[in-house]
C-alpha atoms as a PDB file:
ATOM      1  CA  UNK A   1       1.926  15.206  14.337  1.00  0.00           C
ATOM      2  CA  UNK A   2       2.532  11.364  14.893  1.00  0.00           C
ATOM      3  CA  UNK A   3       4.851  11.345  17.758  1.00  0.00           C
ATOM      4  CA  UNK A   4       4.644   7.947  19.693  1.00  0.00           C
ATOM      5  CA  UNK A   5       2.498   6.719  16.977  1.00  0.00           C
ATOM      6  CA  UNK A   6       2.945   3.155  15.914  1.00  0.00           C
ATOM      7  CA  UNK A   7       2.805   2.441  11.975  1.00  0.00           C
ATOM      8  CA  UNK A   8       2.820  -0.746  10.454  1.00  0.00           C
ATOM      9  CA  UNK A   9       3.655  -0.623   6.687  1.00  0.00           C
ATOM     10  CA  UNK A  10       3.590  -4.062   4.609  1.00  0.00           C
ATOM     11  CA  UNK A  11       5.652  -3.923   1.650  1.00  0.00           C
ATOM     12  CA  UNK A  12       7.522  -0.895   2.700  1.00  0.00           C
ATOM     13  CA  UNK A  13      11.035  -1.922   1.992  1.00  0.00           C
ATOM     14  CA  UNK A  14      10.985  -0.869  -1.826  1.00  0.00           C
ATOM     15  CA  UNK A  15       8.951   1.322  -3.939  1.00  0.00           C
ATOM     16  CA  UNK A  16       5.337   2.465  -2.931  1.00  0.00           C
ATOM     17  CA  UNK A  17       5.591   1.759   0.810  1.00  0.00           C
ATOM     18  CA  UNK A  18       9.421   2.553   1.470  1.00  0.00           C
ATOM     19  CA  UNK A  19       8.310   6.255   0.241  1.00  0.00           C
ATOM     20  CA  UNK A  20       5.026   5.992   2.736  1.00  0.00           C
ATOM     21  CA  UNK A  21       7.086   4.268   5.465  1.00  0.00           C
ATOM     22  CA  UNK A  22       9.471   7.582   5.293  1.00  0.00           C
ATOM     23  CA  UNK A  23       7.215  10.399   5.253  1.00  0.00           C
ATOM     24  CA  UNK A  24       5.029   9.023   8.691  1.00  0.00           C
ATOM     25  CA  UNK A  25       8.871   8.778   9.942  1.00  0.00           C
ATOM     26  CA  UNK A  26       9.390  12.227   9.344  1.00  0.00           C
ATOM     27  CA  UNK A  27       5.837  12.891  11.070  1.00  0.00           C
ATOM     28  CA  UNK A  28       7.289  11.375  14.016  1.00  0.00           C
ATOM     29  CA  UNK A  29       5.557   7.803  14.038  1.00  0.00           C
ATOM     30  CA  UNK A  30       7.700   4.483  15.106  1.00  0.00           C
ATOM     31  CA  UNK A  31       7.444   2.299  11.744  1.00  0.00           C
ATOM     32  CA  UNK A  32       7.754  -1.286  11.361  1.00  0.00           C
ATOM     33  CA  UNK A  33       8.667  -2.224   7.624  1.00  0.00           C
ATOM     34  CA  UNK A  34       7.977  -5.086   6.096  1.00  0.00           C
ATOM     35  CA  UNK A  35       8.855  -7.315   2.967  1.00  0.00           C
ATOM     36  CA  UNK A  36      11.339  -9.066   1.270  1.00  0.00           C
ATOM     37  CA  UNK A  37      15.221  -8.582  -0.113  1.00  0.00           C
ATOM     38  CA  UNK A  38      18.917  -8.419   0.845  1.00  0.00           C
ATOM     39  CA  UNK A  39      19.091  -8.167   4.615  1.00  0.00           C
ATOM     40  CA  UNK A  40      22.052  -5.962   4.907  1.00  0.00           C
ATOM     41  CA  UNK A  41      20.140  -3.227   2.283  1.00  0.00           C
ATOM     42  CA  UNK A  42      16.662  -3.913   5.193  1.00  0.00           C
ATOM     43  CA  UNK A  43      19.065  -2.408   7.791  1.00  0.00           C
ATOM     44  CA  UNK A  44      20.835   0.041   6.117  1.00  0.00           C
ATOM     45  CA  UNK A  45      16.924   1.531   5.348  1.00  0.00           C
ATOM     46  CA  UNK A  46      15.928   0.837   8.986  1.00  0.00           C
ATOM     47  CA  UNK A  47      18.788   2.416  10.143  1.00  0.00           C
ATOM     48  CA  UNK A  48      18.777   5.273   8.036  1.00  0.00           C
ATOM     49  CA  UNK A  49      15.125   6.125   8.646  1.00  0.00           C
ATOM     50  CA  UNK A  50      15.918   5.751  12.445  1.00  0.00           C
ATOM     51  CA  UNK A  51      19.020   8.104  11.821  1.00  0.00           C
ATOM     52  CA  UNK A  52      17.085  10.633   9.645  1.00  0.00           C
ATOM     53  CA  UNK A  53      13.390  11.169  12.008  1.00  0.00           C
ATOM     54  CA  UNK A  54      14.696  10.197  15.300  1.00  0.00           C
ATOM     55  CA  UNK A  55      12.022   7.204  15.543  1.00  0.00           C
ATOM     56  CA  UNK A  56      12.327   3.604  16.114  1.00  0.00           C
ATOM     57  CA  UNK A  57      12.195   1.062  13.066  1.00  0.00           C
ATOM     58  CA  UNK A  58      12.129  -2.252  13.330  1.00  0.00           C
ATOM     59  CA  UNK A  59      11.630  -4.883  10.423  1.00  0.00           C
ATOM     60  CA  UNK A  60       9.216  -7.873  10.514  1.00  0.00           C
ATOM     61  CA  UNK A  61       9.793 -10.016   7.644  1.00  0.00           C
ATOM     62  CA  UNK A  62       5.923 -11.484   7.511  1.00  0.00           C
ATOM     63  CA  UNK A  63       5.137 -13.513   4.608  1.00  0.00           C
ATOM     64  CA  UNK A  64       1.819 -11.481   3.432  1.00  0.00           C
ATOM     65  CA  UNK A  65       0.340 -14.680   1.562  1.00  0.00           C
ATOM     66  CA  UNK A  66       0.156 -16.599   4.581  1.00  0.00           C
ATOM     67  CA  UNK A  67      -2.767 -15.007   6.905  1.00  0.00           C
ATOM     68  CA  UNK A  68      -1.205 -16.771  10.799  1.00  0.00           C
ATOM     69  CA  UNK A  69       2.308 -14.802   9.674  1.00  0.00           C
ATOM     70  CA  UNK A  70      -0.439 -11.302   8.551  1.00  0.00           C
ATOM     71  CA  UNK A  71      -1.996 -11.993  12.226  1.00  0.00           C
ATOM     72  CA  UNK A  72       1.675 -12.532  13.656  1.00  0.00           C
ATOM     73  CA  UNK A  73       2.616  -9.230  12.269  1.00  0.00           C
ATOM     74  CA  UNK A  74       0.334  -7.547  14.383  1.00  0.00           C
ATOM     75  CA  UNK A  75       0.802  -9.537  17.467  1.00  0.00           C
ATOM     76  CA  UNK A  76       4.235  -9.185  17.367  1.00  0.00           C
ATOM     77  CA  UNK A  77       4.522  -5.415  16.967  1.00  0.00           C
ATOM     78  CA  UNK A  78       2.198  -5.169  19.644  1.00  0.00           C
ATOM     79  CA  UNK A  79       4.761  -6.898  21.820  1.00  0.00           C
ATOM     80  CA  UNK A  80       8.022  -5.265  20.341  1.00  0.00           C
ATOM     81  CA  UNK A  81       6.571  -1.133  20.273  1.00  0.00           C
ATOM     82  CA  UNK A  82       3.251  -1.391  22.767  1.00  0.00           C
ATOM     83  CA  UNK A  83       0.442  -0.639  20.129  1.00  0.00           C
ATOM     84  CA  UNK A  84      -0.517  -0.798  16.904  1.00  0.00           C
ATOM     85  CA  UNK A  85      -1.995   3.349  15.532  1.00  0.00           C
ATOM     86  CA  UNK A  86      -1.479   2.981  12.007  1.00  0.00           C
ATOM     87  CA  UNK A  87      -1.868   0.189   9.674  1.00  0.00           C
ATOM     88  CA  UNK A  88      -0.920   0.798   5.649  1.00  0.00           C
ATOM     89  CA  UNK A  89      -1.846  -2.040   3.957  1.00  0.00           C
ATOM     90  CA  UNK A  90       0.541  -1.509   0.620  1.00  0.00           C
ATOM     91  CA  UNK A  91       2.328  -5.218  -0.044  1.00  0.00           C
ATOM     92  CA  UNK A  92       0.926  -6.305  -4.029  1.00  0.00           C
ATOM     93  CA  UNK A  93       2.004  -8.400  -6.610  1.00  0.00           C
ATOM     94  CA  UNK A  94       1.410  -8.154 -10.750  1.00  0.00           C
ATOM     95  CA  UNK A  95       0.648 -10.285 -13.218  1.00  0.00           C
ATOM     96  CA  UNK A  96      -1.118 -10.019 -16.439  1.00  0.00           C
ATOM     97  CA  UNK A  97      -2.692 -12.870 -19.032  1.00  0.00           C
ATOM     98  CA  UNK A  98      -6.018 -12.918 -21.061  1.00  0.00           C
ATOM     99  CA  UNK A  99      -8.708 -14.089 -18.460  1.00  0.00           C
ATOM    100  CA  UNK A 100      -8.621 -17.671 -20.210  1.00  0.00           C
ATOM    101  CA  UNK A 101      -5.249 -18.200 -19.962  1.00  0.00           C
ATOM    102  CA  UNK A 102      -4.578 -17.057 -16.561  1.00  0.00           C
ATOM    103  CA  UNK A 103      -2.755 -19.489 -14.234  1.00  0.00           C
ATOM    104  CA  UNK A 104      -4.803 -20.603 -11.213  1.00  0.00           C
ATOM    105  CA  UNK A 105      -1.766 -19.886  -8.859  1.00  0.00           C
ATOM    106  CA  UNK A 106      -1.333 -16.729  -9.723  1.00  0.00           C
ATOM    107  CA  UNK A 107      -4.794 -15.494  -9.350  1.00  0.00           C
ATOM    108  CA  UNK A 108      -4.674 -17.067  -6.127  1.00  0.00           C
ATOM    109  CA  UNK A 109      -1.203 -15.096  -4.939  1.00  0.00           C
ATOM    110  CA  UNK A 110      -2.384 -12.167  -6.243  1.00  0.00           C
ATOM    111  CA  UNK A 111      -5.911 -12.416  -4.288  1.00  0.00           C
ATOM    112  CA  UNK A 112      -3.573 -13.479  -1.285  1.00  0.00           C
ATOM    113  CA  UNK A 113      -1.396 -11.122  -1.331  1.00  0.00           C
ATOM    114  CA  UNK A 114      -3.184  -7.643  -2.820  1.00  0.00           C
ATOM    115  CA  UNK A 115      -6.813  -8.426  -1.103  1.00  0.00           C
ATOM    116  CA  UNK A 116      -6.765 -11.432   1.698  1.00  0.00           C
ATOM    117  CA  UNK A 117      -3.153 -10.245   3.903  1.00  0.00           C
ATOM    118  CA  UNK A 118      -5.735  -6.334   4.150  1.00  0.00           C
ATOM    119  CA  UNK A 119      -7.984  -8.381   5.837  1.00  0.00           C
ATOM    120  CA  UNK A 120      -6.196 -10.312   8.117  1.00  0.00           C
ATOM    121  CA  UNK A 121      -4.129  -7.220   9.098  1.00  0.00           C
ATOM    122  CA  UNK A 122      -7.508  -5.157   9.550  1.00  0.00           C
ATOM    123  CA  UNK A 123      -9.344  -7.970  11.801  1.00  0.00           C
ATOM    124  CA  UNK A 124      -6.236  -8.197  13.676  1.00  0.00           C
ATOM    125  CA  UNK A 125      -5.734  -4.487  14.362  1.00  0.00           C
ATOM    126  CA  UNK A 126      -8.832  -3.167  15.147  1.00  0.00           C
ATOM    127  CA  UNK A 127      -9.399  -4.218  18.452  1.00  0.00           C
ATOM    128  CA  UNK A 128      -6.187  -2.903  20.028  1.00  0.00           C
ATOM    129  CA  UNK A 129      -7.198   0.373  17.864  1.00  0.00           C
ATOM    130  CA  UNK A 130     -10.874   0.283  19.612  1.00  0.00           C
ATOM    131  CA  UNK A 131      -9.202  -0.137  23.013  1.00  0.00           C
ATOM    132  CA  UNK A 132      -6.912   3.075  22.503  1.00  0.00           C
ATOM    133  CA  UNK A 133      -9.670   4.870  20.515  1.00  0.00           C
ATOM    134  CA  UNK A 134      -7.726   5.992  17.558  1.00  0.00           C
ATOM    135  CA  UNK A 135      -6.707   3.943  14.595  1.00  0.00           C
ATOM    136  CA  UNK A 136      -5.875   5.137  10.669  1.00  0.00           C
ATOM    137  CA  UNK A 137      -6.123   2.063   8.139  1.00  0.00           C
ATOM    138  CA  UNK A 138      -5.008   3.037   4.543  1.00  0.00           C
ATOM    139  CA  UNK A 139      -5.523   0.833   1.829  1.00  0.00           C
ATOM    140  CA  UNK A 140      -3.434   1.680  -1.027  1.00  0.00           C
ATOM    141  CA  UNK A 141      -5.700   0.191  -3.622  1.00  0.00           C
ATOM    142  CA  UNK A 142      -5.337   1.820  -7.309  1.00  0.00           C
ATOM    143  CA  UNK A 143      -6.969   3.333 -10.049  1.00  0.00           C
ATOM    144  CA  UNK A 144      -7.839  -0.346 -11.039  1.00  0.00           C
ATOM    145  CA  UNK A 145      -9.785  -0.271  -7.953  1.00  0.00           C
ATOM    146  CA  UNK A 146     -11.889   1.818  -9.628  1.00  0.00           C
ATOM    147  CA  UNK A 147     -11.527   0.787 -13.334  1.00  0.00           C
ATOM    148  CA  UNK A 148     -10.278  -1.903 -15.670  1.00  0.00           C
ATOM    149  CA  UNK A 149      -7.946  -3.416 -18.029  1.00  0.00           C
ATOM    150  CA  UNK A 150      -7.671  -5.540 -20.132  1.00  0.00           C
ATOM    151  CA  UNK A 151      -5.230  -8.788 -18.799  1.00  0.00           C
ATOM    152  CA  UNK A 152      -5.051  -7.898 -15.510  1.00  0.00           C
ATOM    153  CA  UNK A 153      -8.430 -10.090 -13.910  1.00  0.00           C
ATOM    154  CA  UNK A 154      -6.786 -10.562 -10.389  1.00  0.00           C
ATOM    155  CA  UNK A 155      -5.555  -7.344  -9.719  1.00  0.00           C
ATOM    156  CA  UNK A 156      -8.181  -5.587 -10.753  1.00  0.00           C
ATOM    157  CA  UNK A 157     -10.615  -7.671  -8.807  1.00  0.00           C
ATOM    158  CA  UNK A 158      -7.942  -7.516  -5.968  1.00  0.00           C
ATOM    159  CA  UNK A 159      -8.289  -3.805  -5.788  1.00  0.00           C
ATOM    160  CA  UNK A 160     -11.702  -3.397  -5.970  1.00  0.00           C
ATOM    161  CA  UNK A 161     -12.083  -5.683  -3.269  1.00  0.00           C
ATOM    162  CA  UNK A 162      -9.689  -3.480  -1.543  1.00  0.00           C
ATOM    163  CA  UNK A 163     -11.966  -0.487  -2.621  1.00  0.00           C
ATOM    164  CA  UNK A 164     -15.340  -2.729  -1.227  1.00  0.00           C
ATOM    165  CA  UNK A 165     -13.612  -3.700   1.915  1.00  0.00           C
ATOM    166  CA  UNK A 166     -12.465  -0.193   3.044  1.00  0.00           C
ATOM    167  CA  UNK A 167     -16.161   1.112   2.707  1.00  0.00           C
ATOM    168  CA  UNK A 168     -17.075  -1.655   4.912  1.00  0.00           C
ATOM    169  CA  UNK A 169     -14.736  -1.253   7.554  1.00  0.00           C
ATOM    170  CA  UNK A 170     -15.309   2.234   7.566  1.00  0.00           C
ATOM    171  CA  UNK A 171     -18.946   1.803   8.303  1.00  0.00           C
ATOM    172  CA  UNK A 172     -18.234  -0.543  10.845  1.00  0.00           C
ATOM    173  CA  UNK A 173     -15.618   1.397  12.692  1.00  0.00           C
ATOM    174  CA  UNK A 174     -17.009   5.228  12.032  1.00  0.00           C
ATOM    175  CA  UNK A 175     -17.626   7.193  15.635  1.00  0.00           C
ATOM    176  CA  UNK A 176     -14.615   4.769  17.229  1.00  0.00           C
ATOM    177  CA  UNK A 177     -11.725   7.249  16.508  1.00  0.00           C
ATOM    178  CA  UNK A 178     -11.151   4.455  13.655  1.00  0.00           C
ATOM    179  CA  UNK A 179     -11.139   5.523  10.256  1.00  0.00           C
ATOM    180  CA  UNK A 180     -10.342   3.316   7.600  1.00  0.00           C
ATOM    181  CA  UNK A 181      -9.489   4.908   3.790  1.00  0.00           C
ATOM    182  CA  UNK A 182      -8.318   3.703   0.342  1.00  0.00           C
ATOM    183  CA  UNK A 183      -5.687   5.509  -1.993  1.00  0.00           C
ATOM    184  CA  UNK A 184      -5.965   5.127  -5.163  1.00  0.00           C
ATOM    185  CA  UNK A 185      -2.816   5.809  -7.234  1.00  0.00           C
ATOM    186  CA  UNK A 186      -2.137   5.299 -11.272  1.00  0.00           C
ATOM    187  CA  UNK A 187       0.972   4.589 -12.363  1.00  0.00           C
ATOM    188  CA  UNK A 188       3.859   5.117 -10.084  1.00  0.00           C
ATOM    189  CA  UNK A 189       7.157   3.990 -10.894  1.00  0.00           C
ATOM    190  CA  UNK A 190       8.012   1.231  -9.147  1.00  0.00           C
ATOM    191  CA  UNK A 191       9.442  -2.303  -9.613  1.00  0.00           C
ATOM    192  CA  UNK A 192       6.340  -3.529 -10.542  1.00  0.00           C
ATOM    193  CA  UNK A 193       5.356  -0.359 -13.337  1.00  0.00           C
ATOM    194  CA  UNK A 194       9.282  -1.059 -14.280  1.00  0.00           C
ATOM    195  CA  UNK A 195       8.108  -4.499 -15.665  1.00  0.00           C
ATOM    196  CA  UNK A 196       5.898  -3.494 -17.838  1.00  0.00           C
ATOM    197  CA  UNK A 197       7.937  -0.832 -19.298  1.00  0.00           C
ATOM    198  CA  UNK A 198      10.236  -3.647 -19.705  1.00  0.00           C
ATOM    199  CA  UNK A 199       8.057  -5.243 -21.290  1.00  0.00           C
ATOM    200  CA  UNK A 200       6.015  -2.821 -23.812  1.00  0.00           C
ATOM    201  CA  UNK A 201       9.826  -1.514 -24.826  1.00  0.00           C
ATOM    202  CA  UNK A 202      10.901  -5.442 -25.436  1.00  0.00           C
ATOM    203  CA  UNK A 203       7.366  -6.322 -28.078  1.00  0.00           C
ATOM    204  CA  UNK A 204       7.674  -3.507 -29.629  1.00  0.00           C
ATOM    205  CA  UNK A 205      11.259  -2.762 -29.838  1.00  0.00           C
ATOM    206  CA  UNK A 206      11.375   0.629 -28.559  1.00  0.00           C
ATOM    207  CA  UNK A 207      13.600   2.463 -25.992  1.00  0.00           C
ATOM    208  CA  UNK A 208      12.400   2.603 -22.073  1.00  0.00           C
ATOM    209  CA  UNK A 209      11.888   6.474 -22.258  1.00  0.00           C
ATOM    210  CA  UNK A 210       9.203   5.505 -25.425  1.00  0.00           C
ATOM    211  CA  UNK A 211       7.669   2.866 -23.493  1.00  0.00           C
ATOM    212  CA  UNK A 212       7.217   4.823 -20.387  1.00  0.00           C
ATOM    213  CA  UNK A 213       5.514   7.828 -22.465  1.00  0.00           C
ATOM    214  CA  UNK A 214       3.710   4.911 -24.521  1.00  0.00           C
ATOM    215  CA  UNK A 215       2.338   3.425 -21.075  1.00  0.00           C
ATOM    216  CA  UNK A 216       1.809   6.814 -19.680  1.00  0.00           C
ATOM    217  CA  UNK A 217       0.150   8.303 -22.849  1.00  0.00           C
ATOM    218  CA  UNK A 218      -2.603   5.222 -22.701  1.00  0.00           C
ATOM    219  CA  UNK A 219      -4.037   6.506 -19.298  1.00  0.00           C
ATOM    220  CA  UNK A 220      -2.648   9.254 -17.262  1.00  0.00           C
ATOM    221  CA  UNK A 221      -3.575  12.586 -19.458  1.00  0.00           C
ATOM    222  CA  UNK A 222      -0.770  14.756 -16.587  1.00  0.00           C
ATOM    223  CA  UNK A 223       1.593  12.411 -18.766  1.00  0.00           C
ATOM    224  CA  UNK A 224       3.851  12.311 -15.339  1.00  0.00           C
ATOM    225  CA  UNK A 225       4.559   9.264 -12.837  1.00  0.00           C
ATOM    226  CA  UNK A 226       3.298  10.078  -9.450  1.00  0.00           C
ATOM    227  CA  UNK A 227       6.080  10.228  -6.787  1.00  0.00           C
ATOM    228  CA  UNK A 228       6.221   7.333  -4.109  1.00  0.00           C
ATOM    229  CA  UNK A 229       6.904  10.463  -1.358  1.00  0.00           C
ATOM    230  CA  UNK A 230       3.526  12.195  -3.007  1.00  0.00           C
ATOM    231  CA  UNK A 231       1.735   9.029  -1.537  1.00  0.00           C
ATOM    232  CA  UNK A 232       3.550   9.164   1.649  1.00  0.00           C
ATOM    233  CA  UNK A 233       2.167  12.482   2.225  1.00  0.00           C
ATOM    234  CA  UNK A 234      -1.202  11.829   1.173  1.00  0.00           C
ATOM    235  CA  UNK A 235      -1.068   9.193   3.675  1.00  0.00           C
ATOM    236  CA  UNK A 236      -0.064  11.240   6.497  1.00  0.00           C
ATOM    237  CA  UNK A 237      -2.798  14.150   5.858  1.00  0.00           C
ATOM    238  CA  UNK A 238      -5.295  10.799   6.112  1.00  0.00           C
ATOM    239  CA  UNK A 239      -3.064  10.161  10.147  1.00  0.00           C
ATOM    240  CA  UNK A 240      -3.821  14.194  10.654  1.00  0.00           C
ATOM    241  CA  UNK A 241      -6.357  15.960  12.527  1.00  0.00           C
ATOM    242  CA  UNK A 242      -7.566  17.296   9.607  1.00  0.00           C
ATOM    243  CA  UNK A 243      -8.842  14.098   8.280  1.00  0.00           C
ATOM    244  CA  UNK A 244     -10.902  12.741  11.169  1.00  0.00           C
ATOM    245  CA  UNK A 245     -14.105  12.617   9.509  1.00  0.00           C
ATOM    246  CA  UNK A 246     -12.735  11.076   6.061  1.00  0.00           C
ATOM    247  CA  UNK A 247     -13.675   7.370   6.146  1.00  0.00           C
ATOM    248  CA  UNK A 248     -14.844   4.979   3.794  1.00  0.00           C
ATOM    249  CA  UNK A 249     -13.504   7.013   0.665  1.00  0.00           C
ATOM    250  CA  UNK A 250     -11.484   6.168  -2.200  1.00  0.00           C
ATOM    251  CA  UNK A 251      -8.881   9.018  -3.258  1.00  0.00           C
ATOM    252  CA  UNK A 252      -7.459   8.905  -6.241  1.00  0.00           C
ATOM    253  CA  UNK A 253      -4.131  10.376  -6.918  1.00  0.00           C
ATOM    254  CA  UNK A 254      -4.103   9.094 -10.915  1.00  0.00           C
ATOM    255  CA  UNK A 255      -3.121  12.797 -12.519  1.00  0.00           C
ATOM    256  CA  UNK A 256      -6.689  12.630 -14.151  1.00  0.00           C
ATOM    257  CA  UNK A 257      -6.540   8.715 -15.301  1.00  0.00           C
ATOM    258  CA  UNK A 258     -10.091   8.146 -13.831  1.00  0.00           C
ATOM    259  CA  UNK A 259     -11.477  11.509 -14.536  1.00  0.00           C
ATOM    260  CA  UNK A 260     -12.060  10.084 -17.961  1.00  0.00           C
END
């Protein structure tokens, strides 16, 4: 379905957007990953995605707060694959505090990292996109692009901006060949959902498996973790056929969190 497809995935090389980053390999697309951590574990990913789909993979180790090295990423896959198809704008950070006590640097990170590097990576996309005619940009926001909670200001406003900003860009880009959508997950377990496990099962001295069910219990009512390769595929039926007239929209994949 996505042969000779390029897709750009930021924070791809853990978690959320490894899983995405695998299933548009399996679709046939080219992927560039991005993010941080041990170099040799990068390649032995690349390779084995490379190994698995017959695609290329490269890795582009783009610092997502910075918006030159967001721009760069573009630019740079451009010059190393030919074109940029697919962008999946996935790279976030977490941190929670009361609103009052909530460190200035982190709110800006978080803002940096979750809302600003979408933009950059959008503004920088699109016009190689218009030129070919096609273009799929998914935003994985969350179901806190949608909702709140309490202690979590920045990521929450993060997200919805992620939520505001794909409606825009939608708008802007519908009848191009461009569409431009927003995923919504709830809680998936990654690194960052693993923290706060961590961290309910450390206050309140419980196990892991009692903090997981405690954190699941308070908003997902299918009482299950949605499945990083679940996302992936949700992702791909956005790149599909299928899909071309699905822009602007938030989809939430929260096993009935906002259906409350």
């Amino acid at each position: 379905m996505l042969k000779n497809k390029v897709a750009i995935v930021t924070g791809s090389t853990s978690g959320i957007g490894l899983g995405i980053a695998r299933a548009l390999a399996s679709h046939g697309a080219d992927i560039v990953l991005n993010g941080f951590g041990d170099c040799s574990e990068i390649n032995e990913i690349r390779t084995d995605i490379e190994r698995d789909h017959s695609v290329r993979v490269i890795h582009d180790g783009a610092d997502m707060s910075k918006p030159a090295a967001v721009r760069r990423l573009i630019a740079t896959t451009i010059e190393k694959l030919g074109r940029v198809d697919i962008l999946v704008n996935n790279a976030g950070i977490q941190f929670t505090a009361p609103v009052e006590e909530f460190p200035i640097e982190k709110w800006d990170a978080i803002l940096a990292i979750n809302l600003s590097a979408a933009f950059h990576g959008i503004a920088a996309a699109i016009p190689s996109m218009k030129d070919r005619g096609w273009g799929r940009i998914i935003n994985i926001a969350s179901a806190h692009g949608l909702v709140g909670s309490a202690h979590k200001a920045a990521y929450v406003a993060a997200k919805h901006g992620m939520v505001g900003l794909t409606k825009v860009v939608g708008l802007e880009t519908a009848g191009s060949g461009i569409t431009v959508n927003a995923v919504c997950p709830g809680w998936v377990r990654t690194p960052l959902v693993e923290k706060q496990i961590s961290d309910i099962a450390a206050g309140e001295h419980i196990s892991q498996q009692e903090a997981a069910a405690e954190l699941l219990g308070k908003k997902q009512p299918s009482q299950s973790f949605i499945l990083p390769e679940q996302l992936g595929e949700t992702v791909a039926f956005l790149c599909s056929p299928a899909a071309d007239q699905i822009t602007g929209t938030a989809l939430s994949i929260d096993g009935g969190w906002t259906a409350q």
